[in-house]
N, C-alpha and C. Protein backbone atom coordinates (compact mmCIF):
# COMPACT_ATOMS: atom_id res chain seq x y z
N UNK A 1 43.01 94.12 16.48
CA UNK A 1 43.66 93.49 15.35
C UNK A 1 44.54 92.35 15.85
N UNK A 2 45.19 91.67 14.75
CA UNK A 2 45.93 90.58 15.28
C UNK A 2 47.63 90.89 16.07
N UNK A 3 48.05 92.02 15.35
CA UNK A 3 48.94 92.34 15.73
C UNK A 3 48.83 93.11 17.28
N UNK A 4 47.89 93.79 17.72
CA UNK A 4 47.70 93.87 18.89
C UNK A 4 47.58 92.83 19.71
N UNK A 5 46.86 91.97 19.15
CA UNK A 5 46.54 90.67 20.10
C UNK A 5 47.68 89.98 20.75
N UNK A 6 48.53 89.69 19.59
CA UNK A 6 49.85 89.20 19.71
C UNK A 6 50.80 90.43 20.87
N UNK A 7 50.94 91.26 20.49
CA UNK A 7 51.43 92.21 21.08
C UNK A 7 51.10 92.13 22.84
N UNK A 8 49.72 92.08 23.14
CA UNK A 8 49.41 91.55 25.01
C UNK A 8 49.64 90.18 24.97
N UNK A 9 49.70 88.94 24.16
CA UNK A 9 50.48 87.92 24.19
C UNK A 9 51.75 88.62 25.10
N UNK A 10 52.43 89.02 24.37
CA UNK A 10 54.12 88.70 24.73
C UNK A 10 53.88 90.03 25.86
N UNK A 11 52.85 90.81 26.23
CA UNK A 11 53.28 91.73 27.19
C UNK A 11 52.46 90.73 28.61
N UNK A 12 51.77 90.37 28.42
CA UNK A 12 51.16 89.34 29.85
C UNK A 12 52.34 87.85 29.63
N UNK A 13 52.82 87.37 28.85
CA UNK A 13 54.03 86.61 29.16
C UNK A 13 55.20 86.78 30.19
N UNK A 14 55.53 88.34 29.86
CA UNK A 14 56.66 88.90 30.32
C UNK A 14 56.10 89.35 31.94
N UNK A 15 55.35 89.73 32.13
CA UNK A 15 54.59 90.08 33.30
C UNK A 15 54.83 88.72 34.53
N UNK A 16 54.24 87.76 33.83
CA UNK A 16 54.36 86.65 34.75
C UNK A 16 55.77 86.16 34.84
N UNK A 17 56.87 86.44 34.33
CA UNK A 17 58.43 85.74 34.73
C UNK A 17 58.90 86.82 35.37
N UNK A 18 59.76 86.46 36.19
CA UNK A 18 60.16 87.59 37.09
C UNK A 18 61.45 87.75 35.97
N UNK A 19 61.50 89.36 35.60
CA UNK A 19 62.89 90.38 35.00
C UNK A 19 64.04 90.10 35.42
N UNK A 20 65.35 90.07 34.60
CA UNK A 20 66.06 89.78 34.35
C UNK A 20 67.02 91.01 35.69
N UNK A 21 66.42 92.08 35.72
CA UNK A 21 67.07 93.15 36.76
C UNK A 21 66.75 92.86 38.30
N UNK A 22 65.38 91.77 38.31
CA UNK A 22 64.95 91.53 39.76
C UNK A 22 65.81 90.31 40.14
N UNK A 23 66.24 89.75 39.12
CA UNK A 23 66.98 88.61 39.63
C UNK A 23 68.62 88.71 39.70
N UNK A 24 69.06 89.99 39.66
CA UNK A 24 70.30 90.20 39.43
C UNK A 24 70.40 90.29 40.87
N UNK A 25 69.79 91.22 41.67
CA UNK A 25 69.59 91.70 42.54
C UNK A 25 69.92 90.33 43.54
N UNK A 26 69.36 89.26 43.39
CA UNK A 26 69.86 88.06 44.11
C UNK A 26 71.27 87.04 43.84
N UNK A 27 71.69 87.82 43.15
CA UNK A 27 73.24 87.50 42.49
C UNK A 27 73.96 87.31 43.96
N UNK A 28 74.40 86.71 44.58
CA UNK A 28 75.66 86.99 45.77
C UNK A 28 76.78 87.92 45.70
N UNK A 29 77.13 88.43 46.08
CA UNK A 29 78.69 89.38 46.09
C UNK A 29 79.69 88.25 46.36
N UNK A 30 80.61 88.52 45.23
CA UNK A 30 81.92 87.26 46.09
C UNK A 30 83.10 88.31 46.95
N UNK A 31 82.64 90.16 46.89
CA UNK A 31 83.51 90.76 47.14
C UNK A 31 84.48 90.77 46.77
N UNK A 32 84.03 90.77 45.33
CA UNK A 32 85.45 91.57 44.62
C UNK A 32 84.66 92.94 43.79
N UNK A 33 85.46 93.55 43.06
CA UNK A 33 85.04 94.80 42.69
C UNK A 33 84.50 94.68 41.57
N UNK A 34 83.28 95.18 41.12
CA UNK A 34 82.74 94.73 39.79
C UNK A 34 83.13 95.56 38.51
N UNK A 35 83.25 94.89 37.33
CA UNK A 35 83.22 95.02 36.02
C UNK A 35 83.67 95.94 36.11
N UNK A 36 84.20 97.25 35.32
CA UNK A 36 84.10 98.29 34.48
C UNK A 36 83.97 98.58 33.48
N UNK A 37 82.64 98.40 32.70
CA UNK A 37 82.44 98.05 31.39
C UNK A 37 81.20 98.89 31.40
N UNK A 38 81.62 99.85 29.99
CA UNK A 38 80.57 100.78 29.40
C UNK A 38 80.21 100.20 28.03
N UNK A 39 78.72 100.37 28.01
CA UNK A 39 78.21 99.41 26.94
C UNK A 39 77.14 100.74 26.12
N UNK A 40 77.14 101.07 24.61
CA UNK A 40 76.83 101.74 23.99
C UNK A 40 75.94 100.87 22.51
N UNK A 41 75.04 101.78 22.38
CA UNK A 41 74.23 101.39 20.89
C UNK A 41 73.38 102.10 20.36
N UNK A 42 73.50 101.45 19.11
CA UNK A 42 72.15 102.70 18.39
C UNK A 42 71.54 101.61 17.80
N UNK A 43 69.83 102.34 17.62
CA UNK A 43 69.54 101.51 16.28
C UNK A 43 68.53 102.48 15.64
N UNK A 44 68.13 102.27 14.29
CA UNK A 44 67.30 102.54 14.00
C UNK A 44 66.09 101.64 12.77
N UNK A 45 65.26 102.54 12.66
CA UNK A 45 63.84 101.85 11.67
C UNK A 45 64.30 102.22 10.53
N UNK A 46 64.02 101.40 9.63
CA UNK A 46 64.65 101.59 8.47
C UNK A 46 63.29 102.27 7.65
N UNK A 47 62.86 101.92 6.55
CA UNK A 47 61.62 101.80 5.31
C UNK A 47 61.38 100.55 4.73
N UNK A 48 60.17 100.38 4.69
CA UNK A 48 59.66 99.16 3.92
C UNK A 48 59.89 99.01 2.80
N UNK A 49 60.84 97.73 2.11
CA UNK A 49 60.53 97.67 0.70
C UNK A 49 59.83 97.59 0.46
N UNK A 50 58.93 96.88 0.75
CA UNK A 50 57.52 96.11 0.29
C UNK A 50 56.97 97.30 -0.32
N UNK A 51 56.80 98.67 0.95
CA UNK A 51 56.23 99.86 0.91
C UNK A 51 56.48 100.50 -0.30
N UNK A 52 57.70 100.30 -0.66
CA UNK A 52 58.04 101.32 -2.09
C UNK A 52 57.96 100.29 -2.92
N UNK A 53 57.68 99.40 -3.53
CA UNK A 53 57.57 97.99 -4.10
C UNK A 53 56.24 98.50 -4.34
N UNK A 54 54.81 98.71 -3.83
CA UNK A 54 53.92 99.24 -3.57
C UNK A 54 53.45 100.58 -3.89
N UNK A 55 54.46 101.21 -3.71
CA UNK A 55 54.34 102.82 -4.17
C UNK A 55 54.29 103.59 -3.26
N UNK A 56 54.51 103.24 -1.86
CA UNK A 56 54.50 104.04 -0.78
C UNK A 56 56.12 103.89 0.06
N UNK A 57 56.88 104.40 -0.62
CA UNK A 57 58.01 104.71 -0.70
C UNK A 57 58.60 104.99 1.05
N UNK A 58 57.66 105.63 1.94
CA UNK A 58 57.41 106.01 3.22
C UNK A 58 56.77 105.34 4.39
N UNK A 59 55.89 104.20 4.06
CA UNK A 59 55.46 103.36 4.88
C UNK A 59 56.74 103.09 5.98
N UNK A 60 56.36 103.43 6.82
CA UNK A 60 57.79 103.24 8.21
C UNK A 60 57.52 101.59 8.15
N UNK A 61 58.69 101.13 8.52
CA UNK A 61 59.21 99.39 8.77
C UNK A 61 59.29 99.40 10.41
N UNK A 62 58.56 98.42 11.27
CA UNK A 62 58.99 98.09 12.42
C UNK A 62 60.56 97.49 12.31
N UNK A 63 60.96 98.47 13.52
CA UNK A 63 62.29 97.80 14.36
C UNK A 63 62.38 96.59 14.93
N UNK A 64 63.01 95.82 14.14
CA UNK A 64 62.46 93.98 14.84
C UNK A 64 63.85 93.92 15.92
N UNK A 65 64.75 94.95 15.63
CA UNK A 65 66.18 94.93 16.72
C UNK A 65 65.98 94.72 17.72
N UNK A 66 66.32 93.92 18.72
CA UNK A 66 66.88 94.71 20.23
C UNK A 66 68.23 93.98 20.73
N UNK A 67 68.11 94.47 22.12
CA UNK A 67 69.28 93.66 22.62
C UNK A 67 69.66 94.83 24.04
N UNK A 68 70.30 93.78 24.65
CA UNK A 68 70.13 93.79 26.03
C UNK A 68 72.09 93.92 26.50
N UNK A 69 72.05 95.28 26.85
CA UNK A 69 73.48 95.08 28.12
C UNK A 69 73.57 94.97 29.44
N UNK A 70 73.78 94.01 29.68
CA UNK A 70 73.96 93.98 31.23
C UNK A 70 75.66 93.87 31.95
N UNK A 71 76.41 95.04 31.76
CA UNK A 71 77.53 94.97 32.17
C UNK A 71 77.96 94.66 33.16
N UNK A 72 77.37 94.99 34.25
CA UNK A 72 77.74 94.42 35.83
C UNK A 72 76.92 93.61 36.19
N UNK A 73 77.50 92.71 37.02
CA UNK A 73 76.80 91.92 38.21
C UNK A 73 75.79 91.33 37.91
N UNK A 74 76.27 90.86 36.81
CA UNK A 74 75.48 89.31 35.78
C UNK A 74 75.66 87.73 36.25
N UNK A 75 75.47 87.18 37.29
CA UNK A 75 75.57 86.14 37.74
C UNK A 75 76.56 86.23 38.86
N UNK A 76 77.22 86.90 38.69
CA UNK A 76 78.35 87.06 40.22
C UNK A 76 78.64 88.38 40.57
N UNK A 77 79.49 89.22 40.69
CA UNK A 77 79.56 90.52 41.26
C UNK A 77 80.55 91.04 40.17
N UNK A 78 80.92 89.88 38.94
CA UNK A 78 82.53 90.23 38.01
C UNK A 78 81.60 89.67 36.82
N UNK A 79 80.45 89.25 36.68
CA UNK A 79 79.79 89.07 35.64
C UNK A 79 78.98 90.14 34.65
N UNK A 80 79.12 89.79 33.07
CA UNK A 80 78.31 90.94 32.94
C UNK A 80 77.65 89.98 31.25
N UNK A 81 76.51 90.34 30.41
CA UNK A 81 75.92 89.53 29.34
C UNK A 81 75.68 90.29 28.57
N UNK A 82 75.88 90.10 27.21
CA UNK A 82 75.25 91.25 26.35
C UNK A 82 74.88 90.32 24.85
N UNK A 83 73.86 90.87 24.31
CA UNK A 83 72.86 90.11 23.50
C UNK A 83 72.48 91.43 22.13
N UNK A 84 72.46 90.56 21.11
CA UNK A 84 72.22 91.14 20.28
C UNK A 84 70.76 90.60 19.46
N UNK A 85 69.69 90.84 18.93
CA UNK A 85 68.61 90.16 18.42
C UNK A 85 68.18 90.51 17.39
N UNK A 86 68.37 89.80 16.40
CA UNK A 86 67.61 90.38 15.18
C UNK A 86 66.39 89.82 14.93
N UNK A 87 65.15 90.02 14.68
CA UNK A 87 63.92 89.63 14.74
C UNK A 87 63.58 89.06 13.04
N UNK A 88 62.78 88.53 12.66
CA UNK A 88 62.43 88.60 11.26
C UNK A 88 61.17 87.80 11.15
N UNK A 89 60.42 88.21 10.21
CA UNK A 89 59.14 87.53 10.13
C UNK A 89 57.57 88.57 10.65
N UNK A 90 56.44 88.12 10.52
CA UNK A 90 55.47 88.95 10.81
C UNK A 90 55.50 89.62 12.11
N UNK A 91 55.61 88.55 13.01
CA UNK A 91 56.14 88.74 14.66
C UNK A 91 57.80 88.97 14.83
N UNK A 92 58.29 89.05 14.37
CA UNK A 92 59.84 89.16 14.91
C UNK A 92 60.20 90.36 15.85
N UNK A 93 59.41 91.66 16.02
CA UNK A 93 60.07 92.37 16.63
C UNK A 93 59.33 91.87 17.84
N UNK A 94 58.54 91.06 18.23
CA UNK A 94 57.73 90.66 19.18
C UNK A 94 58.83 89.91 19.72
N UNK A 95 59.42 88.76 18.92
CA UNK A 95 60.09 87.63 19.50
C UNK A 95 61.39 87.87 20.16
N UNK A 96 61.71 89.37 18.69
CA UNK A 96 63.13 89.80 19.45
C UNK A 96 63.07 90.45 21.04
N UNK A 97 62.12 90.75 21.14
CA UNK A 97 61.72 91.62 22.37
C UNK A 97 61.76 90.65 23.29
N UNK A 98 60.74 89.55 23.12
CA UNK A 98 60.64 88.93 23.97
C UNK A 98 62.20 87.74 24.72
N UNK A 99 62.51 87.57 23.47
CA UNK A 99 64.48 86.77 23.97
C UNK A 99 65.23 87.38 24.44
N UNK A 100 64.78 88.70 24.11
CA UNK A 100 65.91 89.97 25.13
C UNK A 100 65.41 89.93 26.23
N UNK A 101 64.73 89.61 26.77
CA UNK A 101 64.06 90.03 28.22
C UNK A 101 64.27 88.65 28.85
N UNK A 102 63.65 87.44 27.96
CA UNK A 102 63.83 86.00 29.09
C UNK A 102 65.18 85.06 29.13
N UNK A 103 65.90 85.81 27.74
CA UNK A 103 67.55 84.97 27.83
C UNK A 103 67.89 84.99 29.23
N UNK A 104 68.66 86.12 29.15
CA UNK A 104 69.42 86.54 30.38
C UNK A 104 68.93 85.48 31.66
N UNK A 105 67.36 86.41 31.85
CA UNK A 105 66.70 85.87 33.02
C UNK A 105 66.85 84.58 33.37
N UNK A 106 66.78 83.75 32.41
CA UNK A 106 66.57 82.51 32.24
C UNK A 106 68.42 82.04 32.92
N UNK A 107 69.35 82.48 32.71
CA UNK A 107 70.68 82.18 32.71
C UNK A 107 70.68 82.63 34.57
N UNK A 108 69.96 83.11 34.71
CA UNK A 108 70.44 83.59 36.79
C UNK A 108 69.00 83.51 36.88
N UNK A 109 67.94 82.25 37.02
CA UNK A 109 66.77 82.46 37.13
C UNK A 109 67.15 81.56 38.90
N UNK A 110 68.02 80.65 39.15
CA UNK A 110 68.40 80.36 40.65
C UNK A 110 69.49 80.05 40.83
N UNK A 111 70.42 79.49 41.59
CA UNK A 111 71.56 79.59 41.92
C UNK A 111 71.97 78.44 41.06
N UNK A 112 71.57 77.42 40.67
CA UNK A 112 71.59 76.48 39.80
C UNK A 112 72.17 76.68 38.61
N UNK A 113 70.93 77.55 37.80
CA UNK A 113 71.44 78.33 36.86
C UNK A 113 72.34 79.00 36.26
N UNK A 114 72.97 79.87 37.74
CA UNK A 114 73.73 80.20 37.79
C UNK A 114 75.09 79.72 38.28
N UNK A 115 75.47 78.75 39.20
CA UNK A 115 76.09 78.27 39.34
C UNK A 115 76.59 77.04 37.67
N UNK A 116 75.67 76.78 36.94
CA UNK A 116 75.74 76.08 35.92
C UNK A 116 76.48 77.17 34.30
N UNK A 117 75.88 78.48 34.75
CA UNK A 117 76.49 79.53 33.88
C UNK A 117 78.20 79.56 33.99
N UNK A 118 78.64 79.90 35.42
CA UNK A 118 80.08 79.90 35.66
C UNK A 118 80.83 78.93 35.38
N UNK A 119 79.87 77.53 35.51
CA UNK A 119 80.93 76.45 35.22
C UNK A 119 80.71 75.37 33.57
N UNK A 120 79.93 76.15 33.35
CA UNK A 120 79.67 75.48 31.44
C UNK A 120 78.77 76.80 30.80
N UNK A 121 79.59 77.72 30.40
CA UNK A 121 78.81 78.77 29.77
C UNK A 121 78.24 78.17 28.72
N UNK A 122 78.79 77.03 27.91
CA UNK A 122 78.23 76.92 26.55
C UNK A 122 76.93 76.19 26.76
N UNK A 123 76.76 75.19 27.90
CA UNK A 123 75.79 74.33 28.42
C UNK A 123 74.32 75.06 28.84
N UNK A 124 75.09 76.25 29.49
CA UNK A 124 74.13 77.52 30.16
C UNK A 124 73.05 78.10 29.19
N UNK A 125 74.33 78.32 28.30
CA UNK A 125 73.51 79.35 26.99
C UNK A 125 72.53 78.58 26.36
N UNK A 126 72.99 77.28 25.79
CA UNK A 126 72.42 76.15 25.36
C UNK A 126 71.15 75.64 25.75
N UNK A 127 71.27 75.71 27.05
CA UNK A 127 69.84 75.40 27.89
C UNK A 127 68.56 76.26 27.74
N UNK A 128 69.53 77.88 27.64
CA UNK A 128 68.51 78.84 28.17
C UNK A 128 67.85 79.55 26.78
N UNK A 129 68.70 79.38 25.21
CA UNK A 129 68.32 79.36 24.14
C UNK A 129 66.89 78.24 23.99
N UNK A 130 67.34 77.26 24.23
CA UNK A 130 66.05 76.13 24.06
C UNK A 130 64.93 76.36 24.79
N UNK A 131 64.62 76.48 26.19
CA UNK A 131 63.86 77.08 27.05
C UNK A 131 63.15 77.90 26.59
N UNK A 132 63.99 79.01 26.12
CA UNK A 132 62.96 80.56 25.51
C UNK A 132 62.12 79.80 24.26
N UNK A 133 63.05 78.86 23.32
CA UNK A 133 61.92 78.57 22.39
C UNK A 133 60.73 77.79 22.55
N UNK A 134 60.73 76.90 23.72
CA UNK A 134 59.77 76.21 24.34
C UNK A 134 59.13 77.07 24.88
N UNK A 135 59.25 78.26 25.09
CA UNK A 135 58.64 79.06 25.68
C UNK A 135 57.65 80.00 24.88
N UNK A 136 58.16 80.51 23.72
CA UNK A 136 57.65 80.88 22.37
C UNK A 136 56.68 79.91 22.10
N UNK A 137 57.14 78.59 21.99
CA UNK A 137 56.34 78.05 20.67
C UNK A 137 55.26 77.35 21.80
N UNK A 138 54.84 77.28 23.11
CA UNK A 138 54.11 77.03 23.36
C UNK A 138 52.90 78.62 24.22
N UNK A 139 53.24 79.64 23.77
CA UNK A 139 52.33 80.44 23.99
C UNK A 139 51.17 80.31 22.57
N UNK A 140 49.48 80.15 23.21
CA UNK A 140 48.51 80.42 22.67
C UNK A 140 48.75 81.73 21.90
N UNK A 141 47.86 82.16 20.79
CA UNK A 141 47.74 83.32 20.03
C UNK A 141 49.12 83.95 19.19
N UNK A 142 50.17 83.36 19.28
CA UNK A 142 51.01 83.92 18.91
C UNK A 142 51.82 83.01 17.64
N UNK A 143 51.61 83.14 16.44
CA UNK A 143 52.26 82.57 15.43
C UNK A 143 53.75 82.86 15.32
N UNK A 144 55.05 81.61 15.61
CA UNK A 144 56.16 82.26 15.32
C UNK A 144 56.65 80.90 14.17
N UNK A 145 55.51 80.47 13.36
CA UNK A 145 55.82 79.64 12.52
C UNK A 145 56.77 80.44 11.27
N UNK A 146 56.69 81.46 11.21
CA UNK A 146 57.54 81.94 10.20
C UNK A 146 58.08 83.34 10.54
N UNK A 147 57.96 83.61 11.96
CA UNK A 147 59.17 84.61 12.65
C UNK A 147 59.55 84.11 13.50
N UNK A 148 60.68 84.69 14.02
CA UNK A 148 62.00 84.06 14.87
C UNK A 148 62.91 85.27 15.17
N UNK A 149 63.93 85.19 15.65
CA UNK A 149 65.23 85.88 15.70
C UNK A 149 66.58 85.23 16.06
N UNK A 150 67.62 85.68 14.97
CA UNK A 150 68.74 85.73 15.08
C UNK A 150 69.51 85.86 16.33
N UNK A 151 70.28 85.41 16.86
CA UNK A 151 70.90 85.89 18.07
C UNK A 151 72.38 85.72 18.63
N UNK A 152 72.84 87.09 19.12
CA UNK A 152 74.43 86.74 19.61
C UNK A 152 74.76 87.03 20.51
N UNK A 153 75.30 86.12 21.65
CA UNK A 153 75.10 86.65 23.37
C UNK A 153 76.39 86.18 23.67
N UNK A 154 76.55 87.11 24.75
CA UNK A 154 78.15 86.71 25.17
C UNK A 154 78.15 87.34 26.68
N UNK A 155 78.41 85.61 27.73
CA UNK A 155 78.94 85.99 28.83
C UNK A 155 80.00 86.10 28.82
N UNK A 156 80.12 86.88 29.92
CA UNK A 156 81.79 87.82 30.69
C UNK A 156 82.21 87.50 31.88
N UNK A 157 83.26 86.96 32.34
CA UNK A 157 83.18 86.75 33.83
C UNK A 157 84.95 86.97 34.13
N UNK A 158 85.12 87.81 35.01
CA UNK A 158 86.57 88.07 34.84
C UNK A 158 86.97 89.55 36.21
């Protein structure tokens, strides 16, 4: 189906960028002591209106949510990012999925990056928001002409 199709879209996308946890890992230590920050969430699937609009009152609704904590050792050894995504549209829980995974990455993808994060977060974010959508809107098979996601991210450095 199409929604599968789409679905190995964004899972062979993600495959080929290196993860947001492999690149932390090349973060430098400045030797100081990192973060102490506990990060908690819930979410859940709601019901389809459409579904009860319809008469099937029970039709389960995809979770278009996600979002990503990365409390420690997010660009430096005192860094930490956390992201919130709301998805919407046919693909949205696709897209949300997929901005949770290449934001970040994208923000400590080399020292550049990262060195550009510490010293213009707004420039950082800015960059790495646009990127992911160039990144979206030029994958084959995947319509995000009328899904997208919402988004609220916030670096920490301290």
């Amino acid at each position: 189906t199409r929604r599968d199709m789409e679905e190995r879209i964004i899972e062979m996308e993600l495959a080929r960028k290196p993860g947001t946890e492999k690149l932390m890992w090349e973060v430098d230590n400045e030797g100081m002591p990192p973060l102490d920050i506990a990060v908690g969430c819930v979410t859940i699937s709601g019901r389809s209106v459409i579904g009860a609009a319809k008469g099937d009152a029970n039709e389960p609704c995809v979770n278009q949510d996600a979002y990503c904590a990365l409390p420690n050792g997010f660009a430096s050894s005192r860094g930490g990012f956390l992201g919130v995504f709301d998805g919407h549209g046919p693909v949205g829980h696709l897209v949300s999925r997929y901005v949770k995974e290449r934001l970040p990455a994208r923000l400590i993808a080399d020292k550049h990056s990262r060195a550009t994060l510490m010293e213009n977060p707004r420039r950082a974010l800015e960059a790495a928001f646009r990127g992911v959508d160039v990144e979206l809107n030029s994958m084959d098979g995947l319509d995000v002409e009328y899904s997208g996601t919402t988004a609220v991210a916030l670096h920490i450095y301290g």
